[in-house]
N, C-alpha and C. Protein backbone atom coordinates (compact mmCIF):
# COMPACT_ATOMS: atom_id res chain seq x y z
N UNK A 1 144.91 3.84 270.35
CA UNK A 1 145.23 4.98 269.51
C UNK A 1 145.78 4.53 268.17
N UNK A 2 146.93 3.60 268.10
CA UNK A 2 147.03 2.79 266.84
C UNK A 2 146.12 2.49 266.55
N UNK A 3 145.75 1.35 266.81
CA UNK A 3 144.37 0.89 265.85
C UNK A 3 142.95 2.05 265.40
N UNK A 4 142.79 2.86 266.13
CA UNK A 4 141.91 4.17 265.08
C UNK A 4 142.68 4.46 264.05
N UNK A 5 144.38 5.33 264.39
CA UNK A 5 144.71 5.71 263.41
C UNK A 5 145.07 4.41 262.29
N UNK A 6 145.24 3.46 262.03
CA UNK A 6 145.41 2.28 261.31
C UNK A 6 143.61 2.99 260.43
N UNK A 7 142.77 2.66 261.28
CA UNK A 7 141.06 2.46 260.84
C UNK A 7 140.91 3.52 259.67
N UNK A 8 141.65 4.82 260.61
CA UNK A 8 141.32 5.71 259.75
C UNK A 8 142.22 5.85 258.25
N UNK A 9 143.31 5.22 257.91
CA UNK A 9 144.11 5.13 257.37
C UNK A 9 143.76 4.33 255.81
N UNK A 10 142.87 3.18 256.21
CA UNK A 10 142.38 2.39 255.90
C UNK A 10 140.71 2.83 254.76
N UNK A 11 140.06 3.86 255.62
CA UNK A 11 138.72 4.68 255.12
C UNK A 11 139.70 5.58 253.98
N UNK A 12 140.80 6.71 254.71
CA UNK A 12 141.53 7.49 253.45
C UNK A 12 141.68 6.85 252.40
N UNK A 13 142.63 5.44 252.36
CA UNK A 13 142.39 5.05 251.00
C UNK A 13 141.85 4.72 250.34
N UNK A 14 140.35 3.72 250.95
CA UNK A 14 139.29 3.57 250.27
C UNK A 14 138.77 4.45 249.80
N UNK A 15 138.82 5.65 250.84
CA UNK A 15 137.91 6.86 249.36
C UNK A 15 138.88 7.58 248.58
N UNK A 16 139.97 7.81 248.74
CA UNK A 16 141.02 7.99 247.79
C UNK A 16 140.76 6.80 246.51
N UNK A 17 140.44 5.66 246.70
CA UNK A 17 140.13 4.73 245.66
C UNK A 17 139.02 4.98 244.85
N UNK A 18 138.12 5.05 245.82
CA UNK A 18 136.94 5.41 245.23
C UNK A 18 136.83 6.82 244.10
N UNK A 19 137.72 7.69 244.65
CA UNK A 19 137.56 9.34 243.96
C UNK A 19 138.57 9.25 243.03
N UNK A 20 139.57 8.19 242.62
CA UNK A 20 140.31 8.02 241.46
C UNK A 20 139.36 7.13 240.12
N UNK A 21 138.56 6.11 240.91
CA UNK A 21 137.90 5.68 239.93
C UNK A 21 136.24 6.45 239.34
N UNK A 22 135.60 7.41 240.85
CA UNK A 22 134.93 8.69 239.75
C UNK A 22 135.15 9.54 238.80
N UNK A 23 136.96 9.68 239.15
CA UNK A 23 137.58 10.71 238.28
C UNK A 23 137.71 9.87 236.76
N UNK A 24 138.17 9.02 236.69
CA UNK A 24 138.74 8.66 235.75
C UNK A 24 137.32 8.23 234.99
N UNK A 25 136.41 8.33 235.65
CA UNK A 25 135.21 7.90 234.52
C UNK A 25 134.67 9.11 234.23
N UNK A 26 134.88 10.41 234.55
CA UNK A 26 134.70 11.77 234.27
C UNK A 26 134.67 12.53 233.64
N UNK A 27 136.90 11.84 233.53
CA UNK A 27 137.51 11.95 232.80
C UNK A 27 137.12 11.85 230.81
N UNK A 28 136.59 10.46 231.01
CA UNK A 28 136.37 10.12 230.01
C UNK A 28 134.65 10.71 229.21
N UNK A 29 133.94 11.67 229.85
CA UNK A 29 132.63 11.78 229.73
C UNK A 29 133.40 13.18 228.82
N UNK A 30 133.21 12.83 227.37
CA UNK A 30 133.60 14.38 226.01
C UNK A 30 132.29 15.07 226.09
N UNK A 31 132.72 16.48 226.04
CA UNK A 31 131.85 17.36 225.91
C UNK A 31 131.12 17.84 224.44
N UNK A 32 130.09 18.32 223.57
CA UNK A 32 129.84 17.93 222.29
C UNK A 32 130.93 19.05 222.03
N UNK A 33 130.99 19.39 220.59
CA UNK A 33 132.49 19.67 219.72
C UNK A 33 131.51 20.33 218.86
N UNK A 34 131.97 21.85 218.71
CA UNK A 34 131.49 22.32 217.57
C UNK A 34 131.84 22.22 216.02
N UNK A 35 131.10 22.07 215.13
CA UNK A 35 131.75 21.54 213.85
C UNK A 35 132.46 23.25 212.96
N UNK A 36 133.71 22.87 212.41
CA UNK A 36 133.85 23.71 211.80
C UNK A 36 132.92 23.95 209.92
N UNK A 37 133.29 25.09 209.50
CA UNK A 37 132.73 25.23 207.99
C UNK A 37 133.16 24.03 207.34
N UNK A 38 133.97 22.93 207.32
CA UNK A 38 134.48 22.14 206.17
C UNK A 38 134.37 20.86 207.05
N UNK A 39 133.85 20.60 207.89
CA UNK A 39 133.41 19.38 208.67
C UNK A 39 132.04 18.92 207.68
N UNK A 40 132.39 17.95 206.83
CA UNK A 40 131.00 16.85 206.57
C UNK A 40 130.83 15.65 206.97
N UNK A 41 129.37 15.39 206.74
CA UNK A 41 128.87 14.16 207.41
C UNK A 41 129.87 13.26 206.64
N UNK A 42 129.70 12.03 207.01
CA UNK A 42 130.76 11.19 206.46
C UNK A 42 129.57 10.27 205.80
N UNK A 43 128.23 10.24 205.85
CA UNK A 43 127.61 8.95 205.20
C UNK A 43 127.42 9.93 204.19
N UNK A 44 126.50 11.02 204.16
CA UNK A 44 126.02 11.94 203.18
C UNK A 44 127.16 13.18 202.28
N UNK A 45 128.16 13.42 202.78
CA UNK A 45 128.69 14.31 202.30
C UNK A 45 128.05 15.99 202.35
N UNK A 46 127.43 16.42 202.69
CA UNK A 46 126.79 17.30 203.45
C UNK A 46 127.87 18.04 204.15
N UNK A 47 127.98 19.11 204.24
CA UNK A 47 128.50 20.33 205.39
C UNK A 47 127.37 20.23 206.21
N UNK A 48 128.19 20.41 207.64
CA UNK A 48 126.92 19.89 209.09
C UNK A 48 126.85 21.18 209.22
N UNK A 49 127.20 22.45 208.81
CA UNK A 49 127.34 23.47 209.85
C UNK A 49 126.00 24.67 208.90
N UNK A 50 125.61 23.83 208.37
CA UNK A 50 124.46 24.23 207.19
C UNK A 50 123.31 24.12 208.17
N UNK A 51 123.52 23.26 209.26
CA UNK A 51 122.73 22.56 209.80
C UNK A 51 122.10 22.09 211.10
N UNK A 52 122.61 23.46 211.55
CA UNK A 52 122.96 23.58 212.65
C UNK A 52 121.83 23.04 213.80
N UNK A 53 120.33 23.09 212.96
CA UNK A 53 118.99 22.47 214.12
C UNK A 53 119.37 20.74 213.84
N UNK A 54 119.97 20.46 213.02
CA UNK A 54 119.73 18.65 213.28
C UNK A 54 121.58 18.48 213.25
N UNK A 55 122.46 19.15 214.32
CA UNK A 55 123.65 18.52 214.61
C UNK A 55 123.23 17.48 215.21
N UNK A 56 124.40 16.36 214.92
CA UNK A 56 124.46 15.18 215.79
C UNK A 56 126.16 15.01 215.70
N UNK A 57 126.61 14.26 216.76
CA UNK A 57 127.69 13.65 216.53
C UNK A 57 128.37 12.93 217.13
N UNK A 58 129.34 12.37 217.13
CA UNK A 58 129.93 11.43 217.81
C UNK A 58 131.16 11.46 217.98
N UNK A 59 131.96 11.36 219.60
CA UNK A 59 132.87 11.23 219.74
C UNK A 59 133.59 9.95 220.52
N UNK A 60 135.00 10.35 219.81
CA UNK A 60 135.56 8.95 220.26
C UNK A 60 136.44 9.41 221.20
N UNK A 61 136.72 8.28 222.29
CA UNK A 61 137.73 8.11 223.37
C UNK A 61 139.04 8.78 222.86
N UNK A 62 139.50 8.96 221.70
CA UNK A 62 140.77 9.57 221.52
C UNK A 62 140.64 10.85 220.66
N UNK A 63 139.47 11.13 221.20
CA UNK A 63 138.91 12.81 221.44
C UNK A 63 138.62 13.43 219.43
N UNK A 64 138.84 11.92 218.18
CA UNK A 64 138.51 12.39 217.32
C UNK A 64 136.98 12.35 217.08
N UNK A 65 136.16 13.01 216.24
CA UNK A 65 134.82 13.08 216.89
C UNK A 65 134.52 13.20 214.70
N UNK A 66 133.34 13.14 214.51
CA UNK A 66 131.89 13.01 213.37
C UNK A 66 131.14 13.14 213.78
N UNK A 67 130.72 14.70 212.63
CA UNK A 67 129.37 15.02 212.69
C UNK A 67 128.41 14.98 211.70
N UNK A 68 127.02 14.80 211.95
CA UNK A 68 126.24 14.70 211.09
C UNK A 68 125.09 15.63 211.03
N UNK A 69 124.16 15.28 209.81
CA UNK A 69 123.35 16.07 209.70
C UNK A 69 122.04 15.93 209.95
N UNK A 70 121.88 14.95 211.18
CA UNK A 70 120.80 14.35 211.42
C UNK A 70 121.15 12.95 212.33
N UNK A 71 120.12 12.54 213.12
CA UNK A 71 120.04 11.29 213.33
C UNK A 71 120.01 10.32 212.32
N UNK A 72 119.37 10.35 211.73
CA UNK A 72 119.27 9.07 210.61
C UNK A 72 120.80 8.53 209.83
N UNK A 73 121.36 9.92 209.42
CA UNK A 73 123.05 9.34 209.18
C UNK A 73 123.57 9.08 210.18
N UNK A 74 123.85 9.76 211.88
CA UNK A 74 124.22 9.24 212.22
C UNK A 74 123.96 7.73 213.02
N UNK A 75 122.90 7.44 212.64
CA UNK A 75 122.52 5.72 212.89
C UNK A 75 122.91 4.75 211.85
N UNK A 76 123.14 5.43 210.85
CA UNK A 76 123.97 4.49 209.70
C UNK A 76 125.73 4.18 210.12
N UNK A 77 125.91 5.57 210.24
CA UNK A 77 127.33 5.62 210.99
C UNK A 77 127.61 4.23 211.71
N UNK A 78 126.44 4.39 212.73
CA UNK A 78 127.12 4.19 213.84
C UNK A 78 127.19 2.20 213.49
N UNK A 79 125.95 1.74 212.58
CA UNK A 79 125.40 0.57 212.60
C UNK A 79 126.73 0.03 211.51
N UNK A 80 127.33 1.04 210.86
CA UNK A 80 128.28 0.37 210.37
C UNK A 80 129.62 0.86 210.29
N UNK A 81 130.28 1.02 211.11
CA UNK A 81 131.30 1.84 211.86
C UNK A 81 132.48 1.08 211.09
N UNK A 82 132.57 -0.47 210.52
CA UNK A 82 133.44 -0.85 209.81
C UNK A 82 133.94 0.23 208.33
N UNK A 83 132.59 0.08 207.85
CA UNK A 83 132.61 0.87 206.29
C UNK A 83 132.88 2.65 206.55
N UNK A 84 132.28 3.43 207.49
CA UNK A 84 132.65 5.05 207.65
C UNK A 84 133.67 5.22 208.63
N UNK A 85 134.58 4.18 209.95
CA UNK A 85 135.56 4.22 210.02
C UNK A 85 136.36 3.69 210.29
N UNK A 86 137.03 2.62 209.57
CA UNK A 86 137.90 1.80 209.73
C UNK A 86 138.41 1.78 211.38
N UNK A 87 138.88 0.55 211.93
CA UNK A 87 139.53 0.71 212.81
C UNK A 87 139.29 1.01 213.99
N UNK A 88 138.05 1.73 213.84
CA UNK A 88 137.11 1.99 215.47
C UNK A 88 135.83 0.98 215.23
N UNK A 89 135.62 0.90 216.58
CA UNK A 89 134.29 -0.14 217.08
C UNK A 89 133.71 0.84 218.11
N UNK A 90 132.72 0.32 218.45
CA UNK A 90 131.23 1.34 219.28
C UNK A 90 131.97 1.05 220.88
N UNK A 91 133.18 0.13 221.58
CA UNK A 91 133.83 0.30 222.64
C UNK A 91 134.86 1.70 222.32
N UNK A 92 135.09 2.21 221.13
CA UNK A 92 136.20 3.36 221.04
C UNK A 92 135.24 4.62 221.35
N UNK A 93 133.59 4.26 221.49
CA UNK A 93 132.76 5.85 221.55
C UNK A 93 132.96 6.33 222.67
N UNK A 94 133.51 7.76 223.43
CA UNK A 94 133.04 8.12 224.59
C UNK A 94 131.60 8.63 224.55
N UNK A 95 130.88 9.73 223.27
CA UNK A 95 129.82 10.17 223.47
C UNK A 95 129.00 10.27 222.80
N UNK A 96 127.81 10.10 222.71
CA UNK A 96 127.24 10.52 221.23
C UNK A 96 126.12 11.87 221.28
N UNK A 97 125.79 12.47 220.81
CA UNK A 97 125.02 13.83 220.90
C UNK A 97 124.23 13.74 219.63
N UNK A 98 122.36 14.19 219.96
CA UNK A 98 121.32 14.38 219.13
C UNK A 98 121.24 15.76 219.29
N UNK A 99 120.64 16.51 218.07
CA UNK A 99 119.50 17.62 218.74
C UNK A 99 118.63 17.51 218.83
N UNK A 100 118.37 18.24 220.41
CA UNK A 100 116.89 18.25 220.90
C UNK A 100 116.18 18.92 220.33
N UNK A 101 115.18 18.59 219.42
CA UNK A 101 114.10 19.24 218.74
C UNK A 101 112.82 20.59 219.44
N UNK A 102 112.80 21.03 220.55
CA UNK A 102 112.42 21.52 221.29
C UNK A 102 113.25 22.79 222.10
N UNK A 103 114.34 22.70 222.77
CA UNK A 103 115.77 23.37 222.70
C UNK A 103 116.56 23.56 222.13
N UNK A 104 116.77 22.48 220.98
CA UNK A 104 117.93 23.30 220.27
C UNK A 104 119.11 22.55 220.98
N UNK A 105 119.09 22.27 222.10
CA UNK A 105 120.64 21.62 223.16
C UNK A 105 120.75 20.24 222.73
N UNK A 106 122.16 20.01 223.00
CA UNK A 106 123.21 18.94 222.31
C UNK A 106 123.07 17.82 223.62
N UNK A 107 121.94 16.84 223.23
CA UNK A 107 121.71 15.60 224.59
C UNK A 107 122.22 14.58 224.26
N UNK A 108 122.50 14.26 225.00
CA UNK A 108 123.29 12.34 225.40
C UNK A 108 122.29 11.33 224.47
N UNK A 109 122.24 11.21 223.17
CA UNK A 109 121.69 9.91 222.49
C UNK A 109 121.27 8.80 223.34
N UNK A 110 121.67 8.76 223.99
CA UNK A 110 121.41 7.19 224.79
C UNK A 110 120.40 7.13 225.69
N UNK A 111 120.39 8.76 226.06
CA UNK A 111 119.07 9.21 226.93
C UNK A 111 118.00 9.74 226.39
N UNK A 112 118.05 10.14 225.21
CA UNK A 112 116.95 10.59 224.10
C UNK A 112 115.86 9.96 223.98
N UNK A 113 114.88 9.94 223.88
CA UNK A 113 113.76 9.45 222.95
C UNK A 113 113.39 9.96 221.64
N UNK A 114 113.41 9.00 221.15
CA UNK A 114 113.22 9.24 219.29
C UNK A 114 111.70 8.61 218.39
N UNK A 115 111.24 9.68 218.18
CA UNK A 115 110.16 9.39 217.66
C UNK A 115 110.05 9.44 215.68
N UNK A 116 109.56 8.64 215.60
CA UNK A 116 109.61 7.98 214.08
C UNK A 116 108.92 7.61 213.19
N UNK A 117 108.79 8.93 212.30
CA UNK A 117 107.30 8.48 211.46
C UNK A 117 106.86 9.80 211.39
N UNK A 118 106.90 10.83 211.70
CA UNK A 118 106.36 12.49 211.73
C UNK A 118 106.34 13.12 210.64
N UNK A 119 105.54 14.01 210.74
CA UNK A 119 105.27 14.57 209.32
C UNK A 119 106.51 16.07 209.51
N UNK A 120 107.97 15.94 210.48
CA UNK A 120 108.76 16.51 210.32
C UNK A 120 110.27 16.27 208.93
N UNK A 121 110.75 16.62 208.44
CA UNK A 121 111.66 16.46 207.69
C UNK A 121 112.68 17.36 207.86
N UNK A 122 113.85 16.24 208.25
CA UNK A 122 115.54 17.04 208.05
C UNK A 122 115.85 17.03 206.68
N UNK A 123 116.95 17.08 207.06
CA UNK A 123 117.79 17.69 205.62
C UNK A 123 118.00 16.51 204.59
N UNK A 124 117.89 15.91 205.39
CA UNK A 124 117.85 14.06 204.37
C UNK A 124 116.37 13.26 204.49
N UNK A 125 115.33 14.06 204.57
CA UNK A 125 114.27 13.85 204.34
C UNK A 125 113.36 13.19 205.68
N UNK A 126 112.95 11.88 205.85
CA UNK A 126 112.42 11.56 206.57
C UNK A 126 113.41 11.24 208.05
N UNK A 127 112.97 11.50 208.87
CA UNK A 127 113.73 11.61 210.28
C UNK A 127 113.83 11.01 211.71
N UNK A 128 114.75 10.79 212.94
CA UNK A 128 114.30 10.92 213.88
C UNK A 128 113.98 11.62 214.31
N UNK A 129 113.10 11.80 215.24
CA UNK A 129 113.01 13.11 215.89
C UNK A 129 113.84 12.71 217.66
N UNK A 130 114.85 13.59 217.98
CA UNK A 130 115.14 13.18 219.05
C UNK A 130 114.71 14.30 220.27
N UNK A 131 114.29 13.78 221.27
CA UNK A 131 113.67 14.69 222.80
C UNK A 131 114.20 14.13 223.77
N UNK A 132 113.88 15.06 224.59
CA UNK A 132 114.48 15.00 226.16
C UNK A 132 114.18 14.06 227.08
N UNK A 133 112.13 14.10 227.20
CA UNK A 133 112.11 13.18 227.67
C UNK A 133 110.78 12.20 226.92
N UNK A 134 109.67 11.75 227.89
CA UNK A 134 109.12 10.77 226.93
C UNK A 134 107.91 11.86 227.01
N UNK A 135 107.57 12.54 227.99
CA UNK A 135 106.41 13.44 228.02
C UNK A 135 106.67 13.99 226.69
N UNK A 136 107.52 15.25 226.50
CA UNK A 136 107.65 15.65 225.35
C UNK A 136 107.55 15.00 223.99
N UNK A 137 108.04 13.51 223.66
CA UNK A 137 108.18 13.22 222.90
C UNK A 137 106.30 12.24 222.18
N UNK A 138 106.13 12.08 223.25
CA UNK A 138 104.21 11.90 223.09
C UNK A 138 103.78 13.33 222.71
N UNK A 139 103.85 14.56 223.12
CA UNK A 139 103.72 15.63 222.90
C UNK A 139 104.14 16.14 221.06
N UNK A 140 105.28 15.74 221.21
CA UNK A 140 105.74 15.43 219.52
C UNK A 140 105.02 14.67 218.44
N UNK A 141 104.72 13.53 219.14
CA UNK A 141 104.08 12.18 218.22
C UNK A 141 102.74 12.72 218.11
N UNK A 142 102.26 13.23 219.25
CA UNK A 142 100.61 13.79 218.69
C UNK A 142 100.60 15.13 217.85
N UNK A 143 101.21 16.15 218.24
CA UNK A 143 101.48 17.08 217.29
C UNK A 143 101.64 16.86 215.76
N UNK A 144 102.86 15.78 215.67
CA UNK A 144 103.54 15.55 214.25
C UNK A 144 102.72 14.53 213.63
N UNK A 145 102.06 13.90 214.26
CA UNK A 145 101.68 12.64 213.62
C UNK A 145 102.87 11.69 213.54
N UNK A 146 103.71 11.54 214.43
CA UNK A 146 105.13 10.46 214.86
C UNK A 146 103.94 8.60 214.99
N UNK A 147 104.47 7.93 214.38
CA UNK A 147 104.40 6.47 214.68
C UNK A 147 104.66 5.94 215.86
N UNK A 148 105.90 6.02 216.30
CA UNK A 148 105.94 5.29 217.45
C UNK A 148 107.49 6.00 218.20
N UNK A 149 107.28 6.08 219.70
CA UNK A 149 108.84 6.21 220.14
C UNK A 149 109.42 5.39 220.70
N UNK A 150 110.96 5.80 219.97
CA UNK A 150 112.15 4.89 220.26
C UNK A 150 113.05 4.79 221.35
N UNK A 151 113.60 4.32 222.33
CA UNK A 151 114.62 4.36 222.93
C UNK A 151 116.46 3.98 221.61
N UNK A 152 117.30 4.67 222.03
CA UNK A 152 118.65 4.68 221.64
C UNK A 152 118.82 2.87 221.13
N UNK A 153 118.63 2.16 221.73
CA UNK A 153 118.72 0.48 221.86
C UNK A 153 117.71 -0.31 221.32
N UNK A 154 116.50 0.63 221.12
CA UNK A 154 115.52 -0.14 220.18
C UNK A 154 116.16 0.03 218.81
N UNK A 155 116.49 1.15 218.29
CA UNK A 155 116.67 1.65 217.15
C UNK A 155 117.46 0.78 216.25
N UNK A 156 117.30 -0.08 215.18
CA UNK A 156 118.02 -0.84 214.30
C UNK A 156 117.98 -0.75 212.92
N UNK A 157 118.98 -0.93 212.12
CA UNK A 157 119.09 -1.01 210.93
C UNK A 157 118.12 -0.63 210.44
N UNK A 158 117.40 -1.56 210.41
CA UNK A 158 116.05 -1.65 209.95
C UNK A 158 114.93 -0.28 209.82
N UNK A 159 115.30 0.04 210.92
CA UNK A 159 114.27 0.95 211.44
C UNK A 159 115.20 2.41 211.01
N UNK A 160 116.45 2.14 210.33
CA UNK A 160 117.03 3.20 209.91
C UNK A 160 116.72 3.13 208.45
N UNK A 161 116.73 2.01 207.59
CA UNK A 161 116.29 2.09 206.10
C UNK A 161 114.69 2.21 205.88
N UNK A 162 113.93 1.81 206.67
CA UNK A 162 112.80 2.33 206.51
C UNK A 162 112.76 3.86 206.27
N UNK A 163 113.48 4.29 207.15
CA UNK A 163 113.47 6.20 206.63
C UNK A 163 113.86 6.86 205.26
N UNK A 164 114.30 5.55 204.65
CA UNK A 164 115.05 6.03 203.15
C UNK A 164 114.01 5.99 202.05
């Protein structure tokens, strides 16, 4: 009878362990942040709320957050996080958010596909286009005439000044 209750004692805290460390990564998952009237992009100077089909933005672990007016600034942002914000590095991001070109809804950047090269234009001219998934975003590229799609981790510098 000891030794079950010991066994079982033993399972409680392991999943007590376990459900402190789901929580706390949960915890940390920010929800997107609506921009107010006097919120601008920080590369372009732009009011985001002009702008409402190409929000993007980014938040940080200590819940201060930037928004932009497009993917393309915010890939500048992000590629040089020294020069637009001192003091934070890409370990201070909890989230980052595109709009989905298709819905309209605020998706996880990292899960996006971005297509590049379309005969679409944001507000700063040539664009990503960000989607949900990759069906859609072939669906995009043949429609728009898009070049090629991106995953979040392909996307570099490079492939951000080409848009300029």
């Amino acid at each position: 009878m000891v030794r079950i209750a010991k066994a079982n004692l033993i399972w409680i805290a392991a999943l007590g362990a376990v459900l402190l460390i789901i929580g706390a990564g949960l915890a940390e998952t920010k929800e997107p942040v609506k921009p107010s009237k006097k919120d601008k992009c920080p590369v372009c100077g732009m009011f985001v709320y002009k702008y409402p089909d190409w929000l993007t933005e980014i938040i940080f672990k200590d819940e201060s957050v930037d928004f932009f007016d497009g993917a393309k600034d915010l890939f500048k942002y992000y590629f040089n996080l020294r020069k637009y914000r001192p003091g934070k590095n890409k370990k201070d991001i909890a989230a980052i958010y595109v709009k989905e070109y298709y819905d309209m809804k605020l998706i996880d950047a990292r899960r996006a596909f971005f297509v590049i090269g379309s005969d679409v234009y944001g507000p700063m001219g040539h664009e990503l286009i960000p989607l949900a998934s990759e069906e859609d975003a072939r669906t995009f590229m043949k429609d728009h005439k898009g070049k090629r799609i991106l995953r979040f981790e392909q996307i570099t510098p490079r492939e951000i000044e080409q848009l300029d």
